[in-house]
PDB file of N, CA and C in Angstrom:
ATOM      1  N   UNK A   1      16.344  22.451  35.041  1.00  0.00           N
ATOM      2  CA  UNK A   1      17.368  23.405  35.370  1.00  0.00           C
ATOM      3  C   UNK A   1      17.655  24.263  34.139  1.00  0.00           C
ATOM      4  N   UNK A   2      17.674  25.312  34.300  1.00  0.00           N
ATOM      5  CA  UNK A   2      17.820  26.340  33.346  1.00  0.00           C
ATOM      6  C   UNK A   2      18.932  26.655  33.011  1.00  0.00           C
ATOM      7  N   UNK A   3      19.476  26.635  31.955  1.00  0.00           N
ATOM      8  CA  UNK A   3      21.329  27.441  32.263  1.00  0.00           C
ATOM      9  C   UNK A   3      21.409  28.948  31.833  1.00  0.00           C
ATOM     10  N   UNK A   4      22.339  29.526  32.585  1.00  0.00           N
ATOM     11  CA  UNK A   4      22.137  31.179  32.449  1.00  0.00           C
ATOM     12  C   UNK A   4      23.195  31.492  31.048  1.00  0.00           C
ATOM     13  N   UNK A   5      24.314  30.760  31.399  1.00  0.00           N
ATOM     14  CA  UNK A   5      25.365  31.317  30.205  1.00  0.00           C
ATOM     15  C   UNK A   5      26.119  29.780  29.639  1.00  0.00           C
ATOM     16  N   UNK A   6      27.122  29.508  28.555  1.00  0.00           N
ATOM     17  CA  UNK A   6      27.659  28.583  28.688  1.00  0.00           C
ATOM     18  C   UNK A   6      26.879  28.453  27.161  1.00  0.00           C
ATOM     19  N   UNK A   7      27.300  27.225  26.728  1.00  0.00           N
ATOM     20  CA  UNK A   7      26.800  26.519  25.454  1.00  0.00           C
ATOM     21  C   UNK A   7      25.528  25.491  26.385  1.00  0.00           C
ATOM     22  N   UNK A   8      24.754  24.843  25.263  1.00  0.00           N
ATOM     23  CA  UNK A   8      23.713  24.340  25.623  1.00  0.00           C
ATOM     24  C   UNK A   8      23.912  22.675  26.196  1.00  0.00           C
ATOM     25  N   UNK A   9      23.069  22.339  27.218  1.00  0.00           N
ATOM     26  CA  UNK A   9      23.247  20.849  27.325  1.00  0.00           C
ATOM     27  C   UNK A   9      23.554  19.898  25.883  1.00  0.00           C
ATOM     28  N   UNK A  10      22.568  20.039  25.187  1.00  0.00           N
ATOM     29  CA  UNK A  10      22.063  19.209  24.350  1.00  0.00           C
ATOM     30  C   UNK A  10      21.770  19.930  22.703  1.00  0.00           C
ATOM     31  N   UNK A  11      22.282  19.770  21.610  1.00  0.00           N
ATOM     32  CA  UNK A  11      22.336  20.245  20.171  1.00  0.00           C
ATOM     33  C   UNK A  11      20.893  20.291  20.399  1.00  0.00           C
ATOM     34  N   UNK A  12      20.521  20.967  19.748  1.00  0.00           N
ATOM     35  CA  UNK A  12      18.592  20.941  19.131  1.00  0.00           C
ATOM     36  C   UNK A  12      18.375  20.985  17.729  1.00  0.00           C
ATOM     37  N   UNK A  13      17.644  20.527  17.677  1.00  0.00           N
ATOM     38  CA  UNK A  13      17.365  20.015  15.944  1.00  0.00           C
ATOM     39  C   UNK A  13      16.752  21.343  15.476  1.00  0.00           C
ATOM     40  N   UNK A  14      17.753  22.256  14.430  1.00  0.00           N
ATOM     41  CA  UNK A  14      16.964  23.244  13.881  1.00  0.00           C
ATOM     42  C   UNK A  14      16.668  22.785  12.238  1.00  0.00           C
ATOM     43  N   UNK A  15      15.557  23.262  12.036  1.00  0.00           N
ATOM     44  CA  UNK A  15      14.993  23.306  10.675  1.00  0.00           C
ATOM     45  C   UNK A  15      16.255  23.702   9.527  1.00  0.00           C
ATOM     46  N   UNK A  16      16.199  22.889   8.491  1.00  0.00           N
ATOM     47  CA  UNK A  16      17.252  23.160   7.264  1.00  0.00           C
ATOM     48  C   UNK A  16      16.232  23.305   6.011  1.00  0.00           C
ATOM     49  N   UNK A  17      16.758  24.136   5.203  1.00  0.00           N
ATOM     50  CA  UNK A  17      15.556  24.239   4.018  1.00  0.00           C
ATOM     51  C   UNK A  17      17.054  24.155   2.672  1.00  0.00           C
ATOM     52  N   UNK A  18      16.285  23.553   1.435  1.00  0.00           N
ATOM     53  CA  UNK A  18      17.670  24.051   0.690  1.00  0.00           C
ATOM     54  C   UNK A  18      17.660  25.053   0.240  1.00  0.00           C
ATOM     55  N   UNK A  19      19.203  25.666  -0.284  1.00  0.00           N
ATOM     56  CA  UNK A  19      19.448  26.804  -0.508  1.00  0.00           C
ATOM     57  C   UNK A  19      19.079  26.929  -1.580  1.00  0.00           C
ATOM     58  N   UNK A  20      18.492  28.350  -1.732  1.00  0.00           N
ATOM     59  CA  UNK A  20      17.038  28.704  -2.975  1.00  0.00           C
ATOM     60  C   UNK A  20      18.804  29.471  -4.235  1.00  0.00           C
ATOM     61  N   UNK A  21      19.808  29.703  -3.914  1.00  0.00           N
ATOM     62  CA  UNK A  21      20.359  30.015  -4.762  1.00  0.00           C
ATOM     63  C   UNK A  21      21.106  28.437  -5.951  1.00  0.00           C
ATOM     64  N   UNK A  22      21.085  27.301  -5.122  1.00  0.00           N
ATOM     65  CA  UNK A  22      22.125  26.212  -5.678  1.00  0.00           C
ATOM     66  C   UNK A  22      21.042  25.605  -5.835  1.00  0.00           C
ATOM     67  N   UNK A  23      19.286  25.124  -5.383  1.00  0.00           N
ATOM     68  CA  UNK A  23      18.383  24.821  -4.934  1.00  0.00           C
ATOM     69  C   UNK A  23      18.674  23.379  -4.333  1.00  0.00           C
ATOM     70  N   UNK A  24      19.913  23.165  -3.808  1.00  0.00           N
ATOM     71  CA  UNK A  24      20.318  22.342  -2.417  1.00  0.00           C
ATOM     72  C   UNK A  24      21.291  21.684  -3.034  1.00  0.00           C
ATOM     73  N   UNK A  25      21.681  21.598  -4.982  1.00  0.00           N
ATOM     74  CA  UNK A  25      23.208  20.947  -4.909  1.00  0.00           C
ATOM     75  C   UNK A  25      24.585  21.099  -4.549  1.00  0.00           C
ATOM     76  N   UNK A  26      24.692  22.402  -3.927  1.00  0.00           N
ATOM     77  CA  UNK A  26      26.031  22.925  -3.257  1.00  0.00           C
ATOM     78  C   UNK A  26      27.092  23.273  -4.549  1.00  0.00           C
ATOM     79  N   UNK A  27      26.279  23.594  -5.943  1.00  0.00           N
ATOM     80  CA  UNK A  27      27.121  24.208  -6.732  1.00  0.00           C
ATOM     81  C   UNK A  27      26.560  24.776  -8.064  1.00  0.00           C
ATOM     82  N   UNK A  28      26.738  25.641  -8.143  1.00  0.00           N
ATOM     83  CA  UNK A  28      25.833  26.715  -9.296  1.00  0.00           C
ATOM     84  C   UNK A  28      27.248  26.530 -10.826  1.00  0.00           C
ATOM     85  N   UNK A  29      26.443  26.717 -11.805  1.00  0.00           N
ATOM     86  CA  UNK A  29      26.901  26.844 -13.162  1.00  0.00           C
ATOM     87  C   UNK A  29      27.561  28.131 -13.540  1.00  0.00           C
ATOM     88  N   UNK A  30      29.196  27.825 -13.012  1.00  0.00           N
ATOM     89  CA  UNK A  30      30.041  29.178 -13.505  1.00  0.00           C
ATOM     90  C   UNK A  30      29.638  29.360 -15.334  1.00  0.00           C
ATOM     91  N   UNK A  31      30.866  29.984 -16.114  1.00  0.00           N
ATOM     92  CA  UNK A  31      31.250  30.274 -17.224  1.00  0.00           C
ATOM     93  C   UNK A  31      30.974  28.897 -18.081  1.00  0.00           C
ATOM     94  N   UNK A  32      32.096  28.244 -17.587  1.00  0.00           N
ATOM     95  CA  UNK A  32      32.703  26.940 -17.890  1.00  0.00           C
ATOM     96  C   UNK A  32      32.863  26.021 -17.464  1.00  0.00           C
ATOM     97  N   UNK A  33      32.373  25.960 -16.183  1.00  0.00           N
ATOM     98  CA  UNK A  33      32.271  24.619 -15.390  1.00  0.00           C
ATOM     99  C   UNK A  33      31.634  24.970 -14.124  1.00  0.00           C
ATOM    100  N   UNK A  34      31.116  23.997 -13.155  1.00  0.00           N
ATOM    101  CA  UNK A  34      30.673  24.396 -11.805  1.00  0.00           C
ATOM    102  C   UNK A  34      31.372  25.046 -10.946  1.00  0.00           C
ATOM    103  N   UNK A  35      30.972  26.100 -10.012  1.00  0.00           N
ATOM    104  CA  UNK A  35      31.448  26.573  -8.976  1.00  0.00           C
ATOM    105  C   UNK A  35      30.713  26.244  -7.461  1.00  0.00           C
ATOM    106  N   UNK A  36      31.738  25.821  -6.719  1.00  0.00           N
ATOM    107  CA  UNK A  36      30.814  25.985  -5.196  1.00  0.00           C
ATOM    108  C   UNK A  36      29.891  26.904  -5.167  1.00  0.00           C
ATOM    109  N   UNK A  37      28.945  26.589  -4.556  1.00  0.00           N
ATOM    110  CA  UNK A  37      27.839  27.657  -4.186  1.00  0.00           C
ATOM    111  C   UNK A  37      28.612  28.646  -2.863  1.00  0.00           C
ATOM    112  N   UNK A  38      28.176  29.698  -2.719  1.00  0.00           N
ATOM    113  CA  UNK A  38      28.808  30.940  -1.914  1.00  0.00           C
ATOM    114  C   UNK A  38      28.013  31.604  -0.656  1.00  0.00           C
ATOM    115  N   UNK A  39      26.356  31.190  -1.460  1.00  0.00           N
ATOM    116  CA  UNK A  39      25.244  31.481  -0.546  1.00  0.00           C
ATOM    117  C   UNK A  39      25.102  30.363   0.347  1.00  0.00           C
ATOM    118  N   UNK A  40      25.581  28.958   0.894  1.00  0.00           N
ATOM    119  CA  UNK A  40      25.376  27.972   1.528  1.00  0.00           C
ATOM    120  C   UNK A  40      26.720  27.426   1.816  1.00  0.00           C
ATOM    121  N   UNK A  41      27.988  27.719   1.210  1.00  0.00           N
ATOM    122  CA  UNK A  41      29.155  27.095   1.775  1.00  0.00           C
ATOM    123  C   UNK A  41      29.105  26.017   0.998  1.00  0.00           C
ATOM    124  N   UNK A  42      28.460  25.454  -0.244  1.00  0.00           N
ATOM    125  CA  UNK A  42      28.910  24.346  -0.837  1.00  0.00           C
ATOM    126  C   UNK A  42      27.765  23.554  -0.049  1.00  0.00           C
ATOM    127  N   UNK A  43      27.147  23.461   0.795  1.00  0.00           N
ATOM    128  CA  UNK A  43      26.196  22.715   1.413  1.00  0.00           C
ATOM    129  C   UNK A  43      24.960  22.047   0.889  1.00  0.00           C
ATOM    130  N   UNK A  44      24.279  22.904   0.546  1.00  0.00           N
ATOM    131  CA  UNK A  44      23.452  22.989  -0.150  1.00  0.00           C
ATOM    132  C   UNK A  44      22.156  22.781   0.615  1.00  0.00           C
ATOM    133  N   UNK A  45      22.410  22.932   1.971  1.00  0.00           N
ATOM    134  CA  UNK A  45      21.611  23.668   2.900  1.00  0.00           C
ATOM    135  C   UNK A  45      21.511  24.949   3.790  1.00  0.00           C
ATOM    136  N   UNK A  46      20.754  25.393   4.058  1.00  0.00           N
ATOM    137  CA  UNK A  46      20.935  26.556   4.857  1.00  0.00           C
ATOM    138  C   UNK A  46      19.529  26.626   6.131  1.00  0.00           C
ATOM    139  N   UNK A  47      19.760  27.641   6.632  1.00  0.00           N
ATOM    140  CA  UNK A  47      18.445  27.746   7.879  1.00  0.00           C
ATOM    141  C   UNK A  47      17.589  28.069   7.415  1.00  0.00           C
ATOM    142  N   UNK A  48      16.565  27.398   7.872  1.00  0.00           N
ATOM    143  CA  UNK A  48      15.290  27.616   7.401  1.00  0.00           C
ATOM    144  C   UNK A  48      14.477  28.594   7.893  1.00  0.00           C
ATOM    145  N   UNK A  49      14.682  29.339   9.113  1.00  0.00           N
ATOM    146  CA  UNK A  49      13.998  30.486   9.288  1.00  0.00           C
ATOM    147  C   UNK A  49      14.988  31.622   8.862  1.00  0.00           C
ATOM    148  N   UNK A  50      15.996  32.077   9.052  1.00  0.00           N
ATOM    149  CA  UNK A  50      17.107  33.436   8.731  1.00  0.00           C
ATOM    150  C   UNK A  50      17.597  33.152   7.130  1.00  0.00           C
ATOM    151  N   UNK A  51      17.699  32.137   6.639  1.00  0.00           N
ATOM    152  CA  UNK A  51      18.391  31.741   5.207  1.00  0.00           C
ATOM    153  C   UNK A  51      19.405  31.685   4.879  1.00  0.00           C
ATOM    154  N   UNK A  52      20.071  31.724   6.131  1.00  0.00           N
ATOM    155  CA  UNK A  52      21.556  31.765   6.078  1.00  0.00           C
ATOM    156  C   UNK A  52      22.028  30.463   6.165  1.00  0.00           C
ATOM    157  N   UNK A  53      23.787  30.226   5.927  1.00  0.00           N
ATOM    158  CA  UNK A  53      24.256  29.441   5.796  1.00  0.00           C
ATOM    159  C   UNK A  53      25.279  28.832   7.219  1.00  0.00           C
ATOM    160  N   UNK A  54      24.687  28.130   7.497  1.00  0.00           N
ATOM    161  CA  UNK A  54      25.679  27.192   8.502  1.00  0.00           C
ATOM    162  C   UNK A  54      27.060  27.214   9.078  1.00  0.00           C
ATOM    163  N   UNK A  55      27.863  27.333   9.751  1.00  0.00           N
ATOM    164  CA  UNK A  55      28.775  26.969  10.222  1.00  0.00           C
ATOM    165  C   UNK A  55      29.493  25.668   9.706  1.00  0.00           C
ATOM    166  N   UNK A  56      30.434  25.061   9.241  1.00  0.00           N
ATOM    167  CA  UNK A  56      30.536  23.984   8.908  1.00  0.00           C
ATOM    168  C   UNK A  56      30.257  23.123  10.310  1.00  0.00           C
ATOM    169  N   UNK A  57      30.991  23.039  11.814  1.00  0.00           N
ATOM    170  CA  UNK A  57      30.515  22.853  12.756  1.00  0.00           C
ATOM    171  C   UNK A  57      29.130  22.596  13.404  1.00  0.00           C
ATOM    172  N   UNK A  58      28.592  23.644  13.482  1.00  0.00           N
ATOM    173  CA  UNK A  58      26.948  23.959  13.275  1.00  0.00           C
ATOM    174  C   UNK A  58      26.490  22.271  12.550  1.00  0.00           C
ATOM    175  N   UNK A  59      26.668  22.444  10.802  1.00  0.00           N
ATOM    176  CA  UNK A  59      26.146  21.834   9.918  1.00  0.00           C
ATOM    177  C   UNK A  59      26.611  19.892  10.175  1.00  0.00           C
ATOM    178  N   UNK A  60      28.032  19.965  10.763  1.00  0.00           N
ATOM    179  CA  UNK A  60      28.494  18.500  11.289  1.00  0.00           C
ATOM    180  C   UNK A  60      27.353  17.701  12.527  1.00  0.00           C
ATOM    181  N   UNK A  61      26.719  18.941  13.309  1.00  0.00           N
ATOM    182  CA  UNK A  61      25.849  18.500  14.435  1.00  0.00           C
ATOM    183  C   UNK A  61      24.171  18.157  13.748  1.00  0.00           C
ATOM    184  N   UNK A  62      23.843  19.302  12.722  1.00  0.00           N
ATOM    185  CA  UNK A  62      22.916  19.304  12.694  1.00  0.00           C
ATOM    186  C   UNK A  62      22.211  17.596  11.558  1.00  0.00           C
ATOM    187  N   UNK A  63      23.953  17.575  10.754  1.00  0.00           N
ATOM    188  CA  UNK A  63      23.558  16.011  10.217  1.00  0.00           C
ATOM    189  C   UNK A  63      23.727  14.821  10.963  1.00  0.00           C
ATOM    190  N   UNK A  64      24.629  14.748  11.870  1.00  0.00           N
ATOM    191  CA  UNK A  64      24.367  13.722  12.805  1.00  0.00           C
ATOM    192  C   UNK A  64      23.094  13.637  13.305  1.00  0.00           C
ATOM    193  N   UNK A  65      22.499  14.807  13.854  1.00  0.00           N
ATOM    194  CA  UNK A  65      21.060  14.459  14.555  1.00  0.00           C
ATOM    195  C   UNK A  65      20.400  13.916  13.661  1.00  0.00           C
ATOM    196  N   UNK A  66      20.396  14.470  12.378  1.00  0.00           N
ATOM    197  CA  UNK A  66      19.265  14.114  11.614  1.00  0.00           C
ATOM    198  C   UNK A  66      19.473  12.414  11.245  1.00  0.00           C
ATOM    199  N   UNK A  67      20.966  12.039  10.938  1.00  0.00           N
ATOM    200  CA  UNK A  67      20.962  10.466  11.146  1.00  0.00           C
ATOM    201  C   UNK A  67      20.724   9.337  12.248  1.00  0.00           C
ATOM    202  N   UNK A  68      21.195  10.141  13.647  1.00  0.00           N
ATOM    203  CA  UNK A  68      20.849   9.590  14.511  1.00  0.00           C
ATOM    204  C   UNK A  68      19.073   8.918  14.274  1.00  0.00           C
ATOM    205  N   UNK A  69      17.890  10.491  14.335  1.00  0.00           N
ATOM    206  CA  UNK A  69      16.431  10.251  14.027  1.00  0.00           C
ATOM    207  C   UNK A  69      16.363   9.014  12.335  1.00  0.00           C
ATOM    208  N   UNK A  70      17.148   9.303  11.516  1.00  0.00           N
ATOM    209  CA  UNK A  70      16.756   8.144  10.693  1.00  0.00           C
ATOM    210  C   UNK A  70      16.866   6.839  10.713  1.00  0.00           C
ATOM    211  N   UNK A  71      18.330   6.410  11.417  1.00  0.00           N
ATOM    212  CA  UNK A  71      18.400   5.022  12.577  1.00  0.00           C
ATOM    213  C   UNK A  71      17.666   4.763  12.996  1.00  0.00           C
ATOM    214  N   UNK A  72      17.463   5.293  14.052  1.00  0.00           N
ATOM    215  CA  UNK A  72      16.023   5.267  14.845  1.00  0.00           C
ATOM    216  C   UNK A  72      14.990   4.221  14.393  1.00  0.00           C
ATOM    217  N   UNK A  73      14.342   5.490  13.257  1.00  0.00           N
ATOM    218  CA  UNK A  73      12.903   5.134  12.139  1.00  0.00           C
ATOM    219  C   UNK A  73      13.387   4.241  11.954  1.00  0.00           C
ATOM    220  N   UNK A  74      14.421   3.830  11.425  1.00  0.00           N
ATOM    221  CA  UNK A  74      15.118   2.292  10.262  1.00  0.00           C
ATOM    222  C   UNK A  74      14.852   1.461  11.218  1.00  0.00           C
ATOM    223  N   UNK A  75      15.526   1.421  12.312  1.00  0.00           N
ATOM    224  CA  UNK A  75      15.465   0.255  13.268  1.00  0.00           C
ATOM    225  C   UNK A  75      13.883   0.078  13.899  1.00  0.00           C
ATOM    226  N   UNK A  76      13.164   0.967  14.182  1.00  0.00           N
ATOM    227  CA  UNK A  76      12.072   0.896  14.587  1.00  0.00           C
ATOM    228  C   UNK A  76      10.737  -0.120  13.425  1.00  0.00           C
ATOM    229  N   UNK A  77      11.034   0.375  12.202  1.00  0.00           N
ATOM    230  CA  UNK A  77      10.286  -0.404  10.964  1.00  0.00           C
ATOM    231  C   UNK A  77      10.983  -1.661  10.765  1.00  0.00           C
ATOM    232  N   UNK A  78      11.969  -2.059  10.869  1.00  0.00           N
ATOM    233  CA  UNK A  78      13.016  -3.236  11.006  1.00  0.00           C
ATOM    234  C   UNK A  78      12.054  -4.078  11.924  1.00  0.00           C
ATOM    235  N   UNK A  79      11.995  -3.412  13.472  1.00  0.00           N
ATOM    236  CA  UNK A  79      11.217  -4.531  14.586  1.00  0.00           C
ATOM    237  C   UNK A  79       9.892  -4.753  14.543  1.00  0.00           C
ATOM    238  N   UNK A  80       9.239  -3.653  13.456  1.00  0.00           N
ATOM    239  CA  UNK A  80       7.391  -4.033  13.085  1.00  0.00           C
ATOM    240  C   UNK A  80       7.490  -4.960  11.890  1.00  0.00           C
ATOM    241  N   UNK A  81       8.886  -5.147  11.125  1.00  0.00           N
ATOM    242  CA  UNK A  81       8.621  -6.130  10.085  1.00  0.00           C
ATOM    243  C   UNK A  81       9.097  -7.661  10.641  1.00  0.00           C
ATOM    244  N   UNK A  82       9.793  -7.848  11.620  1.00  0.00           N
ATOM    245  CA  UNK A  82      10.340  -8.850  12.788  1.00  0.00           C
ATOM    246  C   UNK A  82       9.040  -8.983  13.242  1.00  0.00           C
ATOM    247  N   UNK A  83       7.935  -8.452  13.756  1.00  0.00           N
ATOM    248  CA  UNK A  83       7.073  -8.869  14.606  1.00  0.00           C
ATOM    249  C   UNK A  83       5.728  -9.521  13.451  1.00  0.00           C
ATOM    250  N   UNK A  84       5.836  -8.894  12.296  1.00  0.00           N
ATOM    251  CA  UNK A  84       4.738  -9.554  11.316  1.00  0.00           C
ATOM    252  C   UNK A  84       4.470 -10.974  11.055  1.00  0.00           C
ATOM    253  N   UNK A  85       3.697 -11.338  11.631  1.00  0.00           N
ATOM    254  CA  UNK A  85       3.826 -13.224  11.056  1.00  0.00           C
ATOM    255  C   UNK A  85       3.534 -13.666   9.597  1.00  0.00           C
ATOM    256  N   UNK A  86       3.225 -12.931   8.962  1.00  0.00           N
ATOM    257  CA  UNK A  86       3.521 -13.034   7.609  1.00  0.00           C
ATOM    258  C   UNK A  86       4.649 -12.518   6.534  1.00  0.00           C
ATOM    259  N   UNK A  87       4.981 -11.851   7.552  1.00  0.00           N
ATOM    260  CA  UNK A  87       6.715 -11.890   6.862  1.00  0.00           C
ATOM    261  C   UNK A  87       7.536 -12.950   7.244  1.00  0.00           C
ATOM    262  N   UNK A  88       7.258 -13.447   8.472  1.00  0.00           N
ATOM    263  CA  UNK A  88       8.275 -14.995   9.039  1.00  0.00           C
ATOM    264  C   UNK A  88       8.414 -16.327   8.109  1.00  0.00           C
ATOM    265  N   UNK A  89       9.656 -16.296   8.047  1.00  0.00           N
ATOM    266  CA  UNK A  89       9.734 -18.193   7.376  1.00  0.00           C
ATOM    267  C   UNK A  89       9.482 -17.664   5.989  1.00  0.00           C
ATOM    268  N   UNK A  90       9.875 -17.098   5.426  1.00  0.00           N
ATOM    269  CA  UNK A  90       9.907 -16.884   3.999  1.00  0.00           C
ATOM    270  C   UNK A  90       8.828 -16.656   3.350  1.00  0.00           C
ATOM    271  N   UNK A  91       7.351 -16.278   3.994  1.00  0.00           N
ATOM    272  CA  UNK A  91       6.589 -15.559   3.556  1.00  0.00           C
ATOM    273  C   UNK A  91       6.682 -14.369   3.141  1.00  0.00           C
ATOM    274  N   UNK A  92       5.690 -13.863   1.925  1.00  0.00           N
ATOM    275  CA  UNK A  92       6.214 -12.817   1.612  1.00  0.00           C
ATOM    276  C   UNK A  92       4.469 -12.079   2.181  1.00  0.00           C
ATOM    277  N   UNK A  93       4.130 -10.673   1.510  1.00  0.00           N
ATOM    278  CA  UNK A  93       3.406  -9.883   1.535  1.00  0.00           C
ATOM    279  C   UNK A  93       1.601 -11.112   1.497  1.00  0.00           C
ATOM    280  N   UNK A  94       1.002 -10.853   2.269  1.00  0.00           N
ATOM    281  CA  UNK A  94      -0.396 -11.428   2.339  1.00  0.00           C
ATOM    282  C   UNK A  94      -0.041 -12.752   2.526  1.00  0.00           C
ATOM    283  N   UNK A  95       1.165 -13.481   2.871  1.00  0.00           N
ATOM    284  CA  UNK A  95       1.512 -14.635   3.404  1.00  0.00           C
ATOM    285  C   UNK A  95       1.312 -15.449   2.104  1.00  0.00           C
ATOM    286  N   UNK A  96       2.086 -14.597   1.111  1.00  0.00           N
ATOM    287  CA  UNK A  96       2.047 -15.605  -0.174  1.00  0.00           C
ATOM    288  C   UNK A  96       3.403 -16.204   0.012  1.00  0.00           C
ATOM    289  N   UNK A  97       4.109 -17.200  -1.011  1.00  0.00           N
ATOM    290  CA  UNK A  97       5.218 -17.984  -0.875  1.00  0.00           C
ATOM    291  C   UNK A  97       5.796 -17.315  -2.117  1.00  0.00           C
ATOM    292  N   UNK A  98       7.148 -17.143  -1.696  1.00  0.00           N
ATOM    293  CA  UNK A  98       7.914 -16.380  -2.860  1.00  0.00           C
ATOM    294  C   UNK A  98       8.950 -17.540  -3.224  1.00  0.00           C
ATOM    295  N   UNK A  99       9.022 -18.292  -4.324  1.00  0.00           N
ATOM    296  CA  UNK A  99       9.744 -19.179  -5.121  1.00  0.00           C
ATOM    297  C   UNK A  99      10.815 -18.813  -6.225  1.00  0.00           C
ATOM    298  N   UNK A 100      10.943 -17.761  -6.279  1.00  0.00           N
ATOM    299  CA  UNK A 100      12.294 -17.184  -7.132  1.00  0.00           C
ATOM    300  C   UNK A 100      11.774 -17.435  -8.081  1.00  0.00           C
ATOM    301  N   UNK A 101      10.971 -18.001  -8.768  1.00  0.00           N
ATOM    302  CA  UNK A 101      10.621 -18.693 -10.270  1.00  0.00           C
ATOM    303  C   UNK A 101      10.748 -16.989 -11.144  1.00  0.00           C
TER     304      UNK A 101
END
């Protein structure tokens, strides 16, 4: 189903690049001390195709997604190291025995 007008079902994961002015720490070297960056909102990301800077809103969705996908990965490598029989029972790597020594 297509929607004609309205906001979107579902956030979509857009591309973030860091900002080439702060080069992604969200704060450039005033006089005398740091200043927020101006080109990114302090972010220290921006869009990766236009180069512009985010919405703070916008930027709240676009890091959740991206944690949601790293959960994910985490939990997913979590259940291939659960399924290894040489990681079980206190084996370690090549089913050697790890003794604290």
């Amino acid at each position: 189903m297509k929607k004609k007008h309205g906001p979107a079902f579902h956030a979509e994961f857009r591309p973030l690049a860091r900002c080439p002015e702060c080069r992604g720490q969200g704060e450039t070297q005033g006089i005398f001390h740091h200043i927020p960056c101006h080109a990114c909102g302090a972010s220290g990301l921006v869009d990766k195709e236009t180069g512009e800077a985010l919405s703070a809103d916008e930027l709240v969705v676009q890091l959740r997604l991206r944690l949601r996908k790293s959960l994910a990965e985490n939990r997913k490598l979590r259940a291939q190291l659960a399924e290894d029989p040489g990681m079980a029972r206190g084996y370690g790597p090549m089913g050697a025995r790890y003794h604290g020594d």
